[in-house]
Protein backbone atom coordinates (compact mmCIF):
# COMPACT_ATOMS: atom_id res chain seq x y z
CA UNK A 1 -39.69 -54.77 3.46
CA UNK A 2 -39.84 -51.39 1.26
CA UNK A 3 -41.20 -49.33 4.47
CA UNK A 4 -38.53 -51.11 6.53
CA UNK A 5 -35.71 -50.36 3.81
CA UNK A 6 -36.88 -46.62 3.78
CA UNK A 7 -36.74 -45.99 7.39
CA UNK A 8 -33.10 -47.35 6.92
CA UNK A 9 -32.41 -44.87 4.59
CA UNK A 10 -33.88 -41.99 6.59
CA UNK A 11 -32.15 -42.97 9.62
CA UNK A 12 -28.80 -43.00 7.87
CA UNK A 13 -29.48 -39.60 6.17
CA UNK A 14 -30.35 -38.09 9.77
CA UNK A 15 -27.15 -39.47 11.12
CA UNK A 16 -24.93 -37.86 8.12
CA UNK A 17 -26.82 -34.82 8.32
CA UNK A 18 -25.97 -34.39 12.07
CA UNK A 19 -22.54 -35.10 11.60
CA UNK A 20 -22.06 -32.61 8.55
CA UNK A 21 -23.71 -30.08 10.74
CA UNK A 22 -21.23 -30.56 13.84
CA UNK A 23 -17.96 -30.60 11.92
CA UNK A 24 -19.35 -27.07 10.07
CA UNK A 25 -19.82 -25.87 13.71
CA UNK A 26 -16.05 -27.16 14.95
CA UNK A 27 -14.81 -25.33 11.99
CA UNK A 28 -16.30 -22.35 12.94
CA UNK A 29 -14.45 -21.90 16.18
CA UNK A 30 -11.98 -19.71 16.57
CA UNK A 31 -8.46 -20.77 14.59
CA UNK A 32 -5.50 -19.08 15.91
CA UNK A 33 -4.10 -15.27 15.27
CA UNK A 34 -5.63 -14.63 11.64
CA UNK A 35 -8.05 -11.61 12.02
CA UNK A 36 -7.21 -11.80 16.27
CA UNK A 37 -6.37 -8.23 17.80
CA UNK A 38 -2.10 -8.26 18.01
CA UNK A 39 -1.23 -9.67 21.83
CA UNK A 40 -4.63 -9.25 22.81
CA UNK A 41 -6.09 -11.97 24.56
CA UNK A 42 -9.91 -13.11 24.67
CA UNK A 43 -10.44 -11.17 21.01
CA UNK A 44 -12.27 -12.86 18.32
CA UNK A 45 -9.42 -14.13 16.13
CA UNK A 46 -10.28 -16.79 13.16
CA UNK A 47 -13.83 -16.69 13.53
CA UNK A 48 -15.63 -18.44 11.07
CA UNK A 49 -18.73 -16.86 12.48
CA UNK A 50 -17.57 -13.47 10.91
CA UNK A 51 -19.41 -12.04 8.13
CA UNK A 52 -19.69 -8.96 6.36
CA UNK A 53 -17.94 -7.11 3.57
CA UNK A 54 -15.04 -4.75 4.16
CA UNK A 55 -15.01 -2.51 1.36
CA UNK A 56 -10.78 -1.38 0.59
CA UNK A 57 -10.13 1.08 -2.46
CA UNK A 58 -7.14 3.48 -3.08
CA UNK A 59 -3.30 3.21 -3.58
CA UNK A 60 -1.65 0.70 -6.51
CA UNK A 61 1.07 0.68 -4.29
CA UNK A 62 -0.41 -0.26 -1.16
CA UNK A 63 -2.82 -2.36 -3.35
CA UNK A 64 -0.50 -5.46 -3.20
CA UNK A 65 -0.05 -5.35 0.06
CA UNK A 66 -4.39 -5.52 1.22
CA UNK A 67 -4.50 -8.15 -2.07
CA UNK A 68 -2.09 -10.27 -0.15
CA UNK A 69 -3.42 -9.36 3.68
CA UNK A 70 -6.98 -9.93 2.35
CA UNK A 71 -6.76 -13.29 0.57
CA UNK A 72 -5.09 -14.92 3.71
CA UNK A 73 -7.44 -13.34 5.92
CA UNK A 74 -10.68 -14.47 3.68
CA UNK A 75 -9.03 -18.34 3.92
CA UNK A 76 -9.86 -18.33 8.26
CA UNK A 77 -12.73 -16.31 7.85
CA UNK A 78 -15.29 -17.49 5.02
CA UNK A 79 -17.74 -15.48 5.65
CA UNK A 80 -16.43 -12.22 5.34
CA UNK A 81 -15.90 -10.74 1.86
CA UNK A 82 -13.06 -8.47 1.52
CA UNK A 83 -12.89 -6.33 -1.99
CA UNK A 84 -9.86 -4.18 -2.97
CA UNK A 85 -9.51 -1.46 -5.16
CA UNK A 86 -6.74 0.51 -6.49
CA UNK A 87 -8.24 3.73 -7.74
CA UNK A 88 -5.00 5.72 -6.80
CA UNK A 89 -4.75 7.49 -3.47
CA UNK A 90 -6.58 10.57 -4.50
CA UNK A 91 -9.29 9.03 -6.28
CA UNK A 92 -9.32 6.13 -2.88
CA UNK A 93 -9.50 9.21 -0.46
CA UNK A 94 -12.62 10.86 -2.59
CA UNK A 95 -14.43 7.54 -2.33
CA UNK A 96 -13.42 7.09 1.49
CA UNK A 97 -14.59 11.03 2.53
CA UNK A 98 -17.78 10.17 0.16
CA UNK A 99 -18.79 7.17 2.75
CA UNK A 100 -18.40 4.32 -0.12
CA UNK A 101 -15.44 2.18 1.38
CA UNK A 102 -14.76 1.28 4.85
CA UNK A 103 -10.63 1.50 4.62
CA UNK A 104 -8.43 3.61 2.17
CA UNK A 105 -4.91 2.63 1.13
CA UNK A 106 -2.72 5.26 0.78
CA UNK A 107 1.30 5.75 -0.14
CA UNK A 108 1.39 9.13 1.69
CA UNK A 109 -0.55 11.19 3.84
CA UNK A 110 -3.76 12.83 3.55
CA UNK A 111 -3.68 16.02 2.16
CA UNK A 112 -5.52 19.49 3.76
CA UNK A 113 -8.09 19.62 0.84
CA UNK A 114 -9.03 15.44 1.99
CA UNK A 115 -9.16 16.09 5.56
CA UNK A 116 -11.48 18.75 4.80
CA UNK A 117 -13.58 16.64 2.16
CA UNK A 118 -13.81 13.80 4.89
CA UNK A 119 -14.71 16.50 7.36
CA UNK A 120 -17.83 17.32 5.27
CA UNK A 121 -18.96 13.91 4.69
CA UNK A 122 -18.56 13.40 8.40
CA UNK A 123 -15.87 10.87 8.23
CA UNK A 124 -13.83 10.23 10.94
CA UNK A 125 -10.67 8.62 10.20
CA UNK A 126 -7.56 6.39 12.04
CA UNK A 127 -4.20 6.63 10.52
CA UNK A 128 -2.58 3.36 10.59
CA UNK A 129 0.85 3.62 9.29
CA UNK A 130 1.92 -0.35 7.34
CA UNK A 131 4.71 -0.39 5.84
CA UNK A 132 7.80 1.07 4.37
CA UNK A 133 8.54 1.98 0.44
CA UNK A 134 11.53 3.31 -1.34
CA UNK A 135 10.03 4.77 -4.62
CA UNK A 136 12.05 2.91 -7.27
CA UNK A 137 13.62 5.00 -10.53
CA UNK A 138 14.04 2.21 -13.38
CA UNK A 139 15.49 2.44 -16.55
CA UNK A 140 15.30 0.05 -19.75
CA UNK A 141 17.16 -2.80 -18.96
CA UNK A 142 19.86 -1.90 -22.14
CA UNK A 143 20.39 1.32 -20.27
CA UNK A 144 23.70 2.67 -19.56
CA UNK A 145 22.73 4.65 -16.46
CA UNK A 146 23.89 3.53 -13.59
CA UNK A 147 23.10 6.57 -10.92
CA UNK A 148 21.46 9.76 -11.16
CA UNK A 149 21.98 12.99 -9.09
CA UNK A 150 18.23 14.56 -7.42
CA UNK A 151 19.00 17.50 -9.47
CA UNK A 152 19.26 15.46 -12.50
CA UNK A 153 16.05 13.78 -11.78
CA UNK A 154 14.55 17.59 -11.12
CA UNK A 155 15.85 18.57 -14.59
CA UNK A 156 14.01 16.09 -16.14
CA UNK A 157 10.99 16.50 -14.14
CA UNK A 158 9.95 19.89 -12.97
CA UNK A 159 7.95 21.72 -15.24
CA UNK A 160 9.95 23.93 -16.48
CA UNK A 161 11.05 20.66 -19.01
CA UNK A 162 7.83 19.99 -20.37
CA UNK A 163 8.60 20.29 -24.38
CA UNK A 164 12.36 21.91 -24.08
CA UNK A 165 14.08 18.53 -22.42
CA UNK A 166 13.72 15.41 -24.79
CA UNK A 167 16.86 14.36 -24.70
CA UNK A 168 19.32 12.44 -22.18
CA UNK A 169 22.46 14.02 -22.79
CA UNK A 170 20.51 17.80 -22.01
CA UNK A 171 19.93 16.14 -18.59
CA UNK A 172 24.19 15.79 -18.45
CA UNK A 173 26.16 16.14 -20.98
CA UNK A 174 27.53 12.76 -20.57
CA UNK A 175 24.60 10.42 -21.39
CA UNK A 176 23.87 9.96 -24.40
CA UNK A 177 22.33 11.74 -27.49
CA UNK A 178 19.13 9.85 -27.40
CA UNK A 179 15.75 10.17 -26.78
CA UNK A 180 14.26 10.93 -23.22
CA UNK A 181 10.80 8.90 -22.45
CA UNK A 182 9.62 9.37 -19.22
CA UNK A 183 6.76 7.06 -17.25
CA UNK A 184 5.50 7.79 -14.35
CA UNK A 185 2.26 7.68 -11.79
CA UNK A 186 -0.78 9.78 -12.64
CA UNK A 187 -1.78 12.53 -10.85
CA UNK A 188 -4.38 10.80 -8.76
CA UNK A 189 -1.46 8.83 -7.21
CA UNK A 190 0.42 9.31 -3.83
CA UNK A 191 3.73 7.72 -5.18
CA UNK A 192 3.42 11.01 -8.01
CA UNK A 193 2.38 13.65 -5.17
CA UNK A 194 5.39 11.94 -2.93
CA UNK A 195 7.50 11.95 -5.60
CA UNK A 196 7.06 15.74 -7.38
CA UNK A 197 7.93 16.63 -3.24
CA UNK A 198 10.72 14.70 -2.75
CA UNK A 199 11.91 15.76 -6.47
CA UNK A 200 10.78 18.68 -7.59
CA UNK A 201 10.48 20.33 -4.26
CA UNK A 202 6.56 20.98 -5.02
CA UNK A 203 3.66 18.54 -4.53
CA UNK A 204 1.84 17.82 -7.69
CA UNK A 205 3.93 19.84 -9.79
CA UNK A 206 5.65 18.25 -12.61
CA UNK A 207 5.97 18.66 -16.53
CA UNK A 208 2.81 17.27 -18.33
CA UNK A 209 4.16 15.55 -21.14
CA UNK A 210 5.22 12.15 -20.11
CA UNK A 211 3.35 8.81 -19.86
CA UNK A 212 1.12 8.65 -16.73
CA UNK A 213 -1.18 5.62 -15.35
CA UNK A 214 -2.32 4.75 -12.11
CA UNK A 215 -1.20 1.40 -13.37
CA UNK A 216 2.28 0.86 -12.14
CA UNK A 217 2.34 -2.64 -14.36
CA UNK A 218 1.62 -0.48 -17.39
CA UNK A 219 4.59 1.65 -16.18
CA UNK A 220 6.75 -1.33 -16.07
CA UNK A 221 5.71 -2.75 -19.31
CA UNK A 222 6.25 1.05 -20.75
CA UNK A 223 9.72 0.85 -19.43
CA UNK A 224 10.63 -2.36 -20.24
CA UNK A 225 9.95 -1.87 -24.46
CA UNK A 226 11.40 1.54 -24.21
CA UNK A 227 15.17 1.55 -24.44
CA UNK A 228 15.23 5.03 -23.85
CA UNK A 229 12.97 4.71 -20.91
CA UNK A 230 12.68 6.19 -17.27
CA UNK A 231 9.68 5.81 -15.25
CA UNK A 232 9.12 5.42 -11.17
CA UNK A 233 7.30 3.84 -8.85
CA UNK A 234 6.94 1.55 -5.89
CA UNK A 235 10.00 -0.65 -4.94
CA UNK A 236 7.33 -4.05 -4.86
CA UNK A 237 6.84 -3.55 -8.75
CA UNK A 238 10.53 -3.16 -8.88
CA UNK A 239 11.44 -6.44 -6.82
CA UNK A 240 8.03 -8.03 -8.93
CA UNK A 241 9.87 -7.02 -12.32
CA UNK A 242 13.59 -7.41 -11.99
CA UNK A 243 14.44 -9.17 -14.77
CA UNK A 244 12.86 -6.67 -17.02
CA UNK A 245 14.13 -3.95 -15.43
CA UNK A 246 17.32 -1.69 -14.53
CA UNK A 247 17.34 -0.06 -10.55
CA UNK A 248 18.94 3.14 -10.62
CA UNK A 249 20.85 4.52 -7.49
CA UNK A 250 19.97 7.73 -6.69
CA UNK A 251 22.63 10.29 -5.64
CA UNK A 252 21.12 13.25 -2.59
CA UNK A 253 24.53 14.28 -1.71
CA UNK A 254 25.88 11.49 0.04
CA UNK A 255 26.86 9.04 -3.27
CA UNK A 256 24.74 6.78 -4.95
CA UNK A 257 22.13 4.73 -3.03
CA UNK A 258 19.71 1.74 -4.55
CA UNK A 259 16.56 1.25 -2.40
CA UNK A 260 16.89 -2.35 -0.84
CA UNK A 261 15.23 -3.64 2.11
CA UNK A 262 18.32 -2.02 4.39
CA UNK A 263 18.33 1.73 2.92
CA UNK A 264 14.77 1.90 3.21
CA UNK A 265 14.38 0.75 6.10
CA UNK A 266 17.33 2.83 7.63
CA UNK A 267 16.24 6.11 5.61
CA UNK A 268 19.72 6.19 4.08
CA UNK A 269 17.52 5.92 0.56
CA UNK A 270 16.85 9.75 0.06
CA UNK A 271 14.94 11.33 -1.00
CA UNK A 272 12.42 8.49 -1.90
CA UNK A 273 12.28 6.70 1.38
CA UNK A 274 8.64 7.03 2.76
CA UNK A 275 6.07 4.74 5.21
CA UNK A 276 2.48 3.91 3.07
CA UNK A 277 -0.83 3.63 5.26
CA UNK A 278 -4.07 2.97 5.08
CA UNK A 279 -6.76 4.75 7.13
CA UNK A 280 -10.09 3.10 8.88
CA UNK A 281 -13.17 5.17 9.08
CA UNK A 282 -13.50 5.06 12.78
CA UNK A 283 -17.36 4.12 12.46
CA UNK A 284 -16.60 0.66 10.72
CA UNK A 285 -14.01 -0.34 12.67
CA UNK A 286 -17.03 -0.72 15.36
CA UNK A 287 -18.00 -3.46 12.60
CA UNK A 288 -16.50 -6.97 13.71
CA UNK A 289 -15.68 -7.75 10.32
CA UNK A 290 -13.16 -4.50 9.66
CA UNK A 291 -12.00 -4.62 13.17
CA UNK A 292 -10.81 -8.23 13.14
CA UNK A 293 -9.55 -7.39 9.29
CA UNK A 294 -6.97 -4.75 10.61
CA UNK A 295 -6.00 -6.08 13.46
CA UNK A 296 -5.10 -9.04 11.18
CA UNK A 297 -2.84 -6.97 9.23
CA UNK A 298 -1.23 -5.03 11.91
CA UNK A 299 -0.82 -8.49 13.28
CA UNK A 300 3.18 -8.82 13.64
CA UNK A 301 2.70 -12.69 12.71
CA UNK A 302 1.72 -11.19 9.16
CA UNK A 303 4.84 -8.96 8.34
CA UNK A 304 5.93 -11.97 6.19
CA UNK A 305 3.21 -10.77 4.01
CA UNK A 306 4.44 -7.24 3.41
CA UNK A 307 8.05 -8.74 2.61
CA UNK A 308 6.91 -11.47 0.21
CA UNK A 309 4.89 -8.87 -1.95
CA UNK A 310 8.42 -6.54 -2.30
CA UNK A 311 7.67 -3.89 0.81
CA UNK A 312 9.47 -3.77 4.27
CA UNK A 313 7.41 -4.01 7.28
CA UNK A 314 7.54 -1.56 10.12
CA UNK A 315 9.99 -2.76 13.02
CA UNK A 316 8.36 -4.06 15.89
CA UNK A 317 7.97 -1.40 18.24
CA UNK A 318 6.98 0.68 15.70
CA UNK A 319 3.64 -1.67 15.21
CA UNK A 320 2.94 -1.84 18.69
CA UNK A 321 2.04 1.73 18.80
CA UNK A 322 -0.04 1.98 15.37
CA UNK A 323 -1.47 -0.96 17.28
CA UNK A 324 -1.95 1.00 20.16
CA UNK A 325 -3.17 3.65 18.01
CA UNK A 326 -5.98 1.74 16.27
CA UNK A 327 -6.89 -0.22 20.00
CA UNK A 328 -7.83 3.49 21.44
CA UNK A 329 -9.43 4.74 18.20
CA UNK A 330 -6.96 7.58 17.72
CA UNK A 331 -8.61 9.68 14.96
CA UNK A 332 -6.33 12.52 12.71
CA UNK A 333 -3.05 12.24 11.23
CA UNK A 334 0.53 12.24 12.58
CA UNK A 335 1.09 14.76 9.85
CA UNK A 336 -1.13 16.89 11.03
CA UNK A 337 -3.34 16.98 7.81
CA UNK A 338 -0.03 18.36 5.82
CA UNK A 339 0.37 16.00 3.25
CA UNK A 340 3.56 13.79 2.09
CA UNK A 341 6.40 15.85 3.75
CA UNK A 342 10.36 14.36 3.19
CA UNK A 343 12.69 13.50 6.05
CA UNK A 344 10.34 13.20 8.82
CA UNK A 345 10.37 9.67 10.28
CA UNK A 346 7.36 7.42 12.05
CA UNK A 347 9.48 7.30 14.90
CA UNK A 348 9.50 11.00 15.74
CA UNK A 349 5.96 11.29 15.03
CA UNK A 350 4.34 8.41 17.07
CA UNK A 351 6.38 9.28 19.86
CA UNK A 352 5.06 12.08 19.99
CA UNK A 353 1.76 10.69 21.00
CA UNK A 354 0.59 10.08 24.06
């Protein structure tokens, strides 16, 4: 009876243990668009039978954005391990050129001096424009300011102020005799190099004696226990923080203007309007694992993504050719290698292409 009762037992466990392994198989199959190529039919879309790591580093601002893209991707494809970083753009770029990551978020372009690093670490590179961003100027939410003029902002900025302007009401006579404490992006960050552009009419350039991090939450906490606060930085931190916050418009010439999802989107936020990337080193994207990761978030199915993290996707048409872009392996930059540049817009540019 005992040998008879084991060979019961066995049988039973070889039947479960056949089962178990077909319903791991089914759920390997391929489920629907998440990691599939955008429109493309036949492409390896859910597979469960990816795996891999996809290394992601760069941007804070662009950070939530692969944070959000990569833990929805990760939940169709198990086996791949997707790890983000957010060591600035600069300091994502000098990783990227250096071989260590396979993608590199960034909140403008690359830069001459990066094209040339990547160059000599024989890394060749795919643009891949994501998303729009209005670079957000906040105040303490006590604040009386309401808008501020570009040359106002350049006043307090450029670095000419460093030690002479401390004070609001040296900015304009009208605000008050208080205080100035300034908090902004450190100078590893695109949102700073975008920003000292757009502003202060030089790239990198700015006074020195302000509060810097490439941690745009220690910004907002900065700005938020300062009542004579004024930091920037990207409108998703903004939209993440409003209750602890103040949006200021900003005045180019044409009256004041708060960033929302419409004057981004429709450039009428200027200066501060600008489109954030990331770029693929064209070698990986051979991988099936980073291939089926961007294609995921260039996906038009995943826009809802960008939104719900505070950014505003790219128009439709406007994907289709960065997914064009990515499908024929286009390597370089739309910028030409220039760096962040103001008033140019993704549509020119990619038209341009052929």
């Amino acid at each position: 009876m005992l040998s008879q009762k084991t060979r019961l037992i066995s049988l039973v466990s070889l039947i479960a243990l056949v089962v178990g392994l077909g319903a791991c198989g089914g759920g390997n199959q391929p489920s629907g668009e998440a990691g599939g190529s955008p429109g493309a039919e036949g492409s390896t879309s859910g597979a469960g039978g990816l795996s891999g790591e996809v290394k992601v580093d760069g941007s804070s601002t662009v950070f939530p954005i692969s944070e959000a893209m990569a833990e929805e991707f990760q939940k169709a494809n198990s086996g791949v391990r997707v790890t983000v970083g957010s060591s600035g753009t600069g300091g994502g770029f000098k990783k990227f050129c250096n071989g260590e990551t396979d993608i590199s978020n960034a909140s403008r372009p690359i830069k001459p001096e990066e094209t040339e690093l990547c160059a000599k670490g024989k890394v060749e590179y795919i643009e891949l424009p994501i998303s729009f961003d209005g670079i957000s100027v906040v105040v303490n939410k006590d604040s009386k300011i309401e808008c501020l003029k570009v040359e106002e902002l350049k006043k307090m900025w450029e670095p000419a102020a460093q030690g002479k302007i401390k004070k609001w009401n040296q900015v304009n006579p009208q605000f008050p005799n208080q205080d100035l404490t300034l908090y902004g992006a450190g100078t590893d960050s695109g949102t700073y190099d975008f920003f000292t552009k757009a502003v202060v009419g030089e790239e990198g350039k700015s006074r020195g004696d302000y509060t810097a991090s490439e941690d745009d939450n220690t910004l907002v906490q900065g700005v938020a226990n300062d009542k004579n606060g004024l930091g920037f930085f990207g409108f998703a931190y903004y939209q993440n923080n409003q209750d602890k916050l103040k949006l200021v418009a900003i005045d180019a010439g044409k009256g004041c203007i708060k960033p929302t999802e419409a004057t981004i989107n429709d450039g009428t936020y200027q200066p501060l309007s600008r489109p954030e990337f990331f770029y693929v080193k064209k070698e990986a994207a051979s991988r099936p694992e980073v291939k089926a990761f961007v294609e995921f978030q260039l996906n038009t199915a995943n826009k809802k993504l960008i939104s719900e993290v505070g950014y505003v996707p790219l128009p439709d048409d406007l994907i289709a050719q960065v997914q064009k872009r990515f499908q024929s392996g286009k390597v370089g930059s739309i910028f030409e290698g220039k760096g962040s540049q103001v008033g140019v817009t993704l549509k020119d540019l990619l038209s341009k292409e052929k």
